[in-house]
Protein backbone atom coordinates (compact mmCIF):
# COMPACT_ATOMS: atom_id res chain seq x y z
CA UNK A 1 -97.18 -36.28 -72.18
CA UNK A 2 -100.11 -34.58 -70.96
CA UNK A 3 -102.08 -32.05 -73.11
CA UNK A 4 -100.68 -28.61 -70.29
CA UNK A 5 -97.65 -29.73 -70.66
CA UNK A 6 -97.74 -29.55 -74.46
CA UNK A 7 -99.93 -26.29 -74.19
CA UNK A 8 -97.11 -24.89 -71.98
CA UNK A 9 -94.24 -25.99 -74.21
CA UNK A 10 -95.96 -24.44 -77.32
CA UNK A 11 -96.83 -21.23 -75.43
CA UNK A 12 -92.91 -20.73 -74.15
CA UNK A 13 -92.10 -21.52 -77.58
CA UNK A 14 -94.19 -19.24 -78.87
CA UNK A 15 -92.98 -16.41 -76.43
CA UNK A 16 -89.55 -17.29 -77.14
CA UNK A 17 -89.79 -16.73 -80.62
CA UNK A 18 -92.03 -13.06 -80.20
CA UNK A 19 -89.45 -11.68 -78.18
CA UNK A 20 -86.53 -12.90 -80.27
CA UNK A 21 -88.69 -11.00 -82.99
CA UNK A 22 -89.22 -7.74 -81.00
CA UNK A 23 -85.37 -7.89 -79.89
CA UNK A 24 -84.31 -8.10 -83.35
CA UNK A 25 -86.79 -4.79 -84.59
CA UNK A 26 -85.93 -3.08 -81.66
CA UNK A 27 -82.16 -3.69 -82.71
CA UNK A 28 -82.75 -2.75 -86.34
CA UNK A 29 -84.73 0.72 -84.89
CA UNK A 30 -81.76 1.45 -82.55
CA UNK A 31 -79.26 0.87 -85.67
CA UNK A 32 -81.36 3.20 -87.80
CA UNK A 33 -81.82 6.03 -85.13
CA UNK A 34 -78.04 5.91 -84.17
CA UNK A 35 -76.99 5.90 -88.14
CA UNK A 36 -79.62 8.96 -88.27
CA UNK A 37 -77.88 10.63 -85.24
CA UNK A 38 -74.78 10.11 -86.79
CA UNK A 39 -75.59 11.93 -90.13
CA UNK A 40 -77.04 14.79 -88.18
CA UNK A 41 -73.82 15.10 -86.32
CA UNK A 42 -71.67 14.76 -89.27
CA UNK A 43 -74.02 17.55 -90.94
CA UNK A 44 -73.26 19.99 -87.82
CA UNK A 45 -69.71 19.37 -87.89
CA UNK A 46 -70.06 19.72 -92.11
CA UNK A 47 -71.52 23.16 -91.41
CA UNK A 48 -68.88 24.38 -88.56
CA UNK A 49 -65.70 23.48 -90.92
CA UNK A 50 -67.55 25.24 -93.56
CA UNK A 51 -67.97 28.49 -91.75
CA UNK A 52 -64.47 27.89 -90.21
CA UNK A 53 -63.09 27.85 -93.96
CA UNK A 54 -65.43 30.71 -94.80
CA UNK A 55 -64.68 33.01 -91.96
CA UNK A 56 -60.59 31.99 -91.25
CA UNK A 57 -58.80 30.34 -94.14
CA UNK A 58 -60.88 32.76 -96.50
CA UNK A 59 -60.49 35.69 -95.01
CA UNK A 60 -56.76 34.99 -95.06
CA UNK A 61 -56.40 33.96 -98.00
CA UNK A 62 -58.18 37.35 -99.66
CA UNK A 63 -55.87 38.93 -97.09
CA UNK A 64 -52.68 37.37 -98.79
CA UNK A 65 -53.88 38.46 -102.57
CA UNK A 66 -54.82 42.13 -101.55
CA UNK A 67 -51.12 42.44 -100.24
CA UNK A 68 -50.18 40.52 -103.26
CA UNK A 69 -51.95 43.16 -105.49
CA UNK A 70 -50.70 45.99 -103.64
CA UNK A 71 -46.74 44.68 -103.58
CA UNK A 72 -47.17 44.48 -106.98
CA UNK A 73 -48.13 47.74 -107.79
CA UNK A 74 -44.74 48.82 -106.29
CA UNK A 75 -43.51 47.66 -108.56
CA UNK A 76 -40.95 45.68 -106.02
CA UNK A 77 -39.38 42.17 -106.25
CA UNK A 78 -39.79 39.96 -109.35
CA UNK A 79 -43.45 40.77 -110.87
CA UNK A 80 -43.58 37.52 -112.69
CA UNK A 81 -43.26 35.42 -109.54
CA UNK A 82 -45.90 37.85 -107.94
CA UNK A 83 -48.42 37.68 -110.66
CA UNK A 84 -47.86 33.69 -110.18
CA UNK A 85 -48.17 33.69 -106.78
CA UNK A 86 -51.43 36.06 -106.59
CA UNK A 87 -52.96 33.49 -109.41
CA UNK A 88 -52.23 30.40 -107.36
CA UNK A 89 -53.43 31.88 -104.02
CA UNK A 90 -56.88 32.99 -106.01
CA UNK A 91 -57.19 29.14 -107.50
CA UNK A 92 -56.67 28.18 -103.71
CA UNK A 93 -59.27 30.86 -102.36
CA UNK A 94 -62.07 29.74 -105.48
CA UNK A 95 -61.43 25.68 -103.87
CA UNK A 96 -61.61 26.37 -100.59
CA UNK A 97 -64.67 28.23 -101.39
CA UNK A 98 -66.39 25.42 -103.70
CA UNK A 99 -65.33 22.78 -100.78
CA UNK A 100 -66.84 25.06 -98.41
CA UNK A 101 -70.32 25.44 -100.45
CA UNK A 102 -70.16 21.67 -100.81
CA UNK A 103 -69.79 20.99 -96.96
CA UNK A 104 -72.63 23.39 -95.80
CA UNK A 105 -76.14 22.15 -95.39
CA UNK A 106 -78.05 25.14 -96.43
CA UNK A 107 -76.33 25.53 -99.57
CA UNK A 108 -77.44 22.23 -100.59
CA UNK A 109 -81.14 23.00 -99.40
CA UNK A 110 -80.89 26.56 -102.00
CA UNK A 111 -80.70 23.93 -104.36
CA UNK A 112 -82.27 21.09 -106.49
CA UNK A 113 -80.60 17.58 -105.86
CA UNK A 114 -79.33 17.98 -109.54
CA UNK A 115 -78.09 21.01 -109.19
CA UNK A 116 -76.08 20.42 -106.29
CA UNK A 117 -74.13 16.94 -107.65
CA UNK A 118 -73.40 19.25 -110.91
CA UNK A 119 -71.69 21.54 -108.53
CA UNK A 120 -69.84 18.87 -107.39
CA UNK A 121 -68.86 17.72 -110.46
CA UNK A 122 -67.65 20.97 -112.29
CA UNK A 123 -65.47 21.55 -108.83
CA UNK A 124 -63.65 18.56 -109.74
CA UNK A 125 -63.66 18.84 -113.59
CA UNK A 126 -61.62 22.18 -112.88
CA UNK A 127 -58.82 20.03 -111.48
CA UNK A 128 -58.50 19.00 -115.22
CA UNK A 129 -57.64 15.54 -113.64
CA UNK A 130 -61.00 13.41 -114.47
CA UNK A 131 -63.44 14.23 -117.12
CA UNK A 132 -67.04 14.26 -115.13
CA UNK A 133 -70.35 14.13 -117.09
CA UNK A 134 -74.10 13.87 -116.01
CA UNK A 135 -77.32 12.66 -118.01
CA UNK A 136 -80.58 13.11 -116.97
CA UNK A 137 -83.80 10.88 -118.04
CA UNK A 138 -87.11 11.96 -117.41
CA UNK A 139 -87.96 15.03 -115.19
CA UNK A 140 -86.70 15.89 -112.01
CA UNK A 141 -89.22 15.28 -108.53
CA UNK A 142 -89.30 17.30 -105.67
CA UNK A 143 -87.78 15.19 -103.11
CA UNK A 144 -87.81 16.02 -99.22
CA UNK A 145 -85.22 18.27 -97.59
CA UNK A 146 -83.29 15.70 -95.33
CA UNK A 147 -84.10 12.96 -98.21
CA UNK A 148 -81.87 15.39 -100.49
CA UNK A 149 -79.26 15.66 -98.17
CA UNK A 150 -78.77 12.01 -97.55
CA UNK A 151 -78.86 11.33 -101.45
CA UNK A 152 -76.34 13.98 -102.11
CA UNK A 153 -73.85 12.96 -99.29
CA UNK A 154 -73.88 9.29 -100.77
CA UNK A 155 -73.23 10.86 -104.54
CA UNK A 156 -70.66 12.82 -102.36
CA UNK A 157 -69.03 9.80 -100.70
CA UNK A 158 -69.18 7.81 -103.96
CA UNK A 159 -67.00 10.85 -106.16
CA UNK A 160 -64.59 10.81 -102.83
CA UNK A 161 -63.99 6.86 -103.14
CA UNK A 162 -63.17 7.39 -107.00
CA UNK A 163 -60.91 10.41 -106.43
CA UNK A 164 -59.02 8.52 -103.20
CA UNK A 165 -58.66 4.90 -104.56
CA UNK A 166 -59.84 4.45 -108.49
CA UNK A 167 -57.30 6.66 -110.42
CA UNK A 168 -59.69 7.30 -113.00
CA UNK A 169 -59.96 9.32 -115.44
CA UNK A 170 -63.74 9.98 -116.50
CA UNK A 171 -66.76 9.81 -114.37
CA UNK A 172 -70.17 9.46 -115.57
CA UNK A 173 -73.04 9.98 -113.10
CA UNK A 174 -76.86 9.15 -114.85
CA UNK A 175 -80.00 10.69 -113.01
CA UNK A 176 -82.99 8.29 -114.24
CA UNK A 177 -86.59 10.30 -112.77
CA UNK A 178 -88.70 7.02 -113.05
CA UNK A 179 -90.98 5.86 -110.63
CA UNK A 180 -88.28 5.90 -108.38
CA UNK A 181 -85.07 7.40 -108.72
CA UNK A 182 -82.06 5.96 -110.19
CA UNK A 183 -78.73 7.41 -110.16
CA UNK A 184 -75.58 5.16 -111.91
CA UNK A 185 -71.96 6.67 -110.72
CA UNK A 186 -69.52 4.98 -113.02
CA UNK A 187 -66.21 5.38 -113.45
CA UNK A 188 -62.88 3.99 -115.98
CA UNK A 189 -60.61 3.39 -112.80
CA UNK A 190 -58.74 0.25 -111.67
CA UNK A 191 -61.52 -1.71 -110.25
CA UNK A 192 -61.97 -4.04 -107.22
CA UNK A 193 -63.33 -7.68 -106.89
CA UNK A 194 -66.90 -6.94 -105.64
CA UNK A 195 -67.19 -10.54 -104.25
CA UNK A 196 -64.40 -10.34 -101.71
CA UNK A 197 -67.28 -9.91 -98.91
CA UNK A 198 -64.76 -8.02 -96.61
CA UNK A 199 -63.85 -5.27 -99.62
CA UNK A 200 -67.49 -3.91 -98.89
CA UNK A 201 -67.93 -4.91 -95.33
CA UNK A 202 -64.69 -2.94 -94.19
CA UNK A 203 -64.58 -0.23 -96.34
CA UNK A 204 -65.77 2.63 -94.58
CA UNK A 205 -67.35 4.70 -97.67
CA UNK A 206 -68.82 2.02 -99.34
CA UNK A 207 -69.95 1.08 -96.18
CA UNK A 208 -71.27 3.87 -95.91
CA UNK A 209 -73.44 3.93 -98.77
CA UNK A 210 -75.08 1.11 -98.33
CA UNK A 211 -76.25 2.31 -95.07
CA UNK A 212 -77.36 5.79 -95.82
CA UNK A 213 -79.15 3.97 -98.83
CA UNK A 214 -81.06 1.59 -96.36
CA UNK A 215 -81.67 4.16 -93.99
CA UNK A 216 -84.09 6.20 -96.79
CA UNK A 217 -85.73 2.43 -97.71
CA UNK A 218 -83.37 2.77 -100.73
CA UNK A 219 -80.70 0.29 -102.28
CA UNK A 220 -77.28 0.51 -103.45
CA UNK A 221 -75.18 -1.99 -105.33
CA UNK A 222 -71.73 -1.94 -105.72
CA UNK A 223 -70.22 -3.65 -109.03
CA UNK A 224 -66.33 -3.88 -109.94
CA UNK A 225 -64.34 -5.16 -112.32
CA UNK A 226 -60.71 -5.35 -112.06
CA UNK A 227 -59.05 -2.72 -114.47
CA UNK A 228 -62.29 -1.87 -116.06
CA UNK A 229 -63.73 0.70 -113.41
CA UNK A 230 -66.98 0.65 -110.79
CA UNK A 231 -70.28 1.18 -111.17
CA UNK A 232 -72.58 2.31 -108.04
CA UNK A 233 -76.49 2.15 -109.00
CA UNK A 234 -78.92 3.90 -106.15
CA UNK A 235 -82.49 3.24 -106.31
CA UNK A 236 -84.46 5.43 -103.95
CA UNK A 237 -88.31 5.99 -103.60
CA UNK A 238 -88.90 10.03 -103.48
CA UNK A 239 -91.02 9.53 -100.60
């Protein structure tokens, strides 16, 4: 075999292999931009039901305990009922309104990342269904505005999965302000095997997760144990 037709095999080769390379980053750039567009959608549509519950359901709602309050004063029907009612459609109005808050983008961006997973968690510890606590170690960074979001939406998404599927009955979330951060959801609940492949790979909010992690150069791991609860560990550089 002649030394061009080497030279030519080598440099095909070579070609080859560069564009496989550049197929495969422009692939893993296209993923990353449509996962990004996706999250900025979801945040629209987060903000329009949020206004929708502020604005509609709200307004009804405070419409419903005003003509509660004022029945009541008549002094007409069975007072007891009344009272009950009025209580139960205020507990309704004071959710919708936390769920609301939780959903919209701005409120999150009033506050710090800790400060807005707290919310989260006394909204659900006043369901006096799961007993939520949060540590912190170190002191808290400033992290960037659409950084803060995407951290908070995968806390979010983690709290859903345990509320939906675990049945547990304590949650403990850890904030670790190292040299990068570290956050540690945990919870008692009934478990999953984490090395069924498919359990991860199919389940939408884990998923998830993982994805939002990557998509800030972050990490997330998902261990399980059958019967003895999950634990989600995120490890994301501030910057």
């Amino acid at each position: 075999m002649s030394s061009a037709i080497v030279f030519f095999m080598l440099y095909f080769q070579r070609k080859k292999f560069q564009y496989a390379k550049e197929r495969g980053e422009l692939e893993k750039q296209y993923g990353e931009q449509l996962l990004q567009s996706r999250l900025e959608m979801q945040e629209q549509t987060f903000d329009t039901i949020s206004q929708e519950i502020h604005d509609n359901v709200g307004q009804l709602l405070s419409l419903a305990k005003l003509q509660l309050s004022l029945l009541e004063k008549k002094e007409a029907g069975d007072k007891v009922l009344i009272t009950e009612i009025k209580v139960n459609v205020g507990n309704a109005l004071n959710d919708l309104r936390d769920i609301a808050k939780s959903l919209s983008t701005s409120r999150i961006q009033e506050l710090s990342l800790l400060q807005a997973v707290e919310h989260e968690l006394q909204r659900i510890n006043r369901a006096e269904a799961i007993v939520c606590k949060v540590e912190v170690s170190g002191n808290e960074h400033q992290i960037a505005e659409q950084k803060k979001i995407i951290i908070f939406r995968i806390v979010q998404e983690s709290l859903q999965n345990i509320l939906k599927h675990a049945q547990a009955t304590t949650i403990n979330v850890v904030f670790d302000f190292a040299e990068k951060l570290n956050i540690t959801i945990e919870d008692n609940g009934v478990g999953f095997i984490t090395g069924e492949k498919e359990k991860i790979e199919t389940g939408l909010g884990l998923m998830n997760i993982v994805k939002r992690a990557k998509l800030i150069m972050g990490e997330a791991t998902i261990n399980s144990v059958i019967n003895n609860g999950t634990k989600i560990t995120l490890t994301i550089p501030y910057v």
